[in-house]
Protein backbone atom coordinates (compact mmCIF):
# COMPACT_ATOMS: atom_id res chain seq x y z
CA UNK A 1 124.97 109.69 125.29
CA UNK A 2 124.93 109.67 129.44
CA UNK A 3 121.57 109.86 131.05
CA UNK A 4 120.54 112.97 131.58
CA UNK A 5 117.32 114.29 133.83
CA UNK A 6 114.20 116.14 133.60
CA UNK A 7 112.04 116.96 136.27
CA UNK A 8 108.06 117.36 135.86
CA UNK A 9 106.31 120.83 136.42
CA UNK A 10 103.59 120.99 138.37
CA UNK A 11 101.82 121.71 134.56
CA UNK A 12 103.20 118.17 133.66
CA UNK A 13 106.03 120.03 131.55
CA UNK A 14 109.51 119.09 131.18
CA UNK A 15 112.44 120.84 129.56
CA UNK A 16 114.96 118.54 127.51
CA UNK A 17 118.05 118.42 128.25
CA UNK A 18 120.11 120.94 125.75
CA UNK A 19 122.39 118.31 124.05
CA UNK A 20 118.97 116.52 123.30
CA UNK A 21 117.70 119.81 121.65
CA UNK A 22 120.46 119.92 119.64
CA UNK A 23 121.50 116.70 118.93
CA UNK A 24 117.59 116.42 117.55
CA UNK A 25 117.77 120.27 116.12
CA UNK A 26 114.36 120.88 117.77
CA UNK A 27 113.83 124.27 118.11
CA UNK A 28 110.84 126.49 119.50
CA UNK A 29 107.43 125.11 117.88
CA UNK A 30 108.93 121.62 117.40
CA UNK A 31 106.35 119.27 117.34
CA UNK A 32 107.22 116.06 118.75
CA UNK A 33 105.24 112.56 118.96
CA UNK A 34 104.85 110.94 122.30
CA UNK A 35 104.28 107.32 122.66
CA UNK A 36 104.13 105.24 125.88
CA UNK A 37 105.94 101.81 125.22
CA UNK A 38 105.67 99.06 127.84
CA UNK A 39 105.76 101.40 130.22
CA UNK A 40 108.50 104.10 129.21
CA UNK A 41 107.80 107.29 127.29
CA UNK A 42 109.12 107.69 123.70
CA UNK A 43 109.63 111.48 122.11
CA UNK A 44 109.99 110.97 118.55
CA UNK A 45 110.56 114.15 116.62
CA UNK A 46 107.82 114.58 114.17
CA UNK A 47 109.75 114.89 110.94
CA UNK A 48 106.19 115.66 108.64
CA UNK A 49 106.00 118.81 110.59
CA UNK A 50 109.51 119.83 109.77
CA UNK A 51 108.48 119.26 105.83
CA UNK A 52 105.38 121.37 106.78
CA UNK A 53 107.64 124.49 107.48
CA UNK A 54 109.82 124.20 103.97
CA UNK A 55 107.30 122.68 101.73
CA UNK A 56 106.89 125.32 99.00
CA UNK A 57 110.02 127.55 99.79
CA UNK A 58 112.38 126.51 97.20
CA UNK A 59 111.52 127.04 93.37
CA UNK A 60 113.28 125.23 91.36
CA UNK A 61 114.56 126.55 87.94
CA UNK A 62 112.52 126.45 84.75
CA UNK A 63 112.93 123.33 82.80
CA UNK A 64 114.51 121.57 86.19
CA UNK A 65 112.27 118.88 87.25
CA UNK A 66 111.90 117.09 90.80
CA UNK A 67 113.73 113.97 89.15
CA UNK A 68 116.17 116.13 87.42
CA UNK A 69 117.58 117.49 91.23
CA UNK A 70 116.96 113.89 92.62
CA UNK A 71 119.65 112.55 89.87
CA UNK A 72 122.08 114.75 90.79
CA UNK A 73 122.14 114.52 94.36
CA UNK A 74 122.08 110.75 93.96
CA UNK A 75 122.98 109.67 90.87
CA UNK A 76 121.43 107.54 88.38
CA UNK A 77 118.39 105.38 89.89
CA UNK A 78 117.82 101.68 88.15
CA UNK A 79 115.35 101.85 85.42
CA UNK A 80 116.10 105.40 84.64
CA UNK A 81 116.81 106.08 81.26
CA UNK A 82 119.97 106.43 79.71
CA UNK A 83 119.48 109.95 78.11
CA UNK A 84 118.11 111.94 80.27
């Protein structure tokens, strides 16, 4: 990615870039964590707060556990057992 610019407001505010918004799929209410690293400043997006907003929206079906949905997205884990 090319450097791109963003200019203070006289609130301190900047706006990123667009390709940074999206490229980082931060929308309004993102919440972001700013660090200041020998002497530059580093936006990290805050990924807890994005598991904030879903936690508790999907249900998953009766009988189907968290492991069950975890083995079939990624197979079988070592030391899982073979019937399962």
């Amino acid at each position: 990615m090319t450097p791109m610019e963003a200019t203070v407001a006289a609130r301190g505010q900047i706006t990123l870039p667009k390709a940074v918004r999206d490229a980082l799929g931060l929308t309004k209410g993102s919440k972001l964590k700013v660090e200041l690293i020998e002497g530059r400043i580093v936006l990290r997006k805050d990924v807890q707060d994005a598991l904030s907003r879903v936690r508790g929206r999907f249900k998953l079906a009766d009988g189907v556990t968290t492991d069950d949905v975890m083995r079939e997205l990624r197979g079988r884990a070592p030391g899982d057992p073979l019937d399962f």
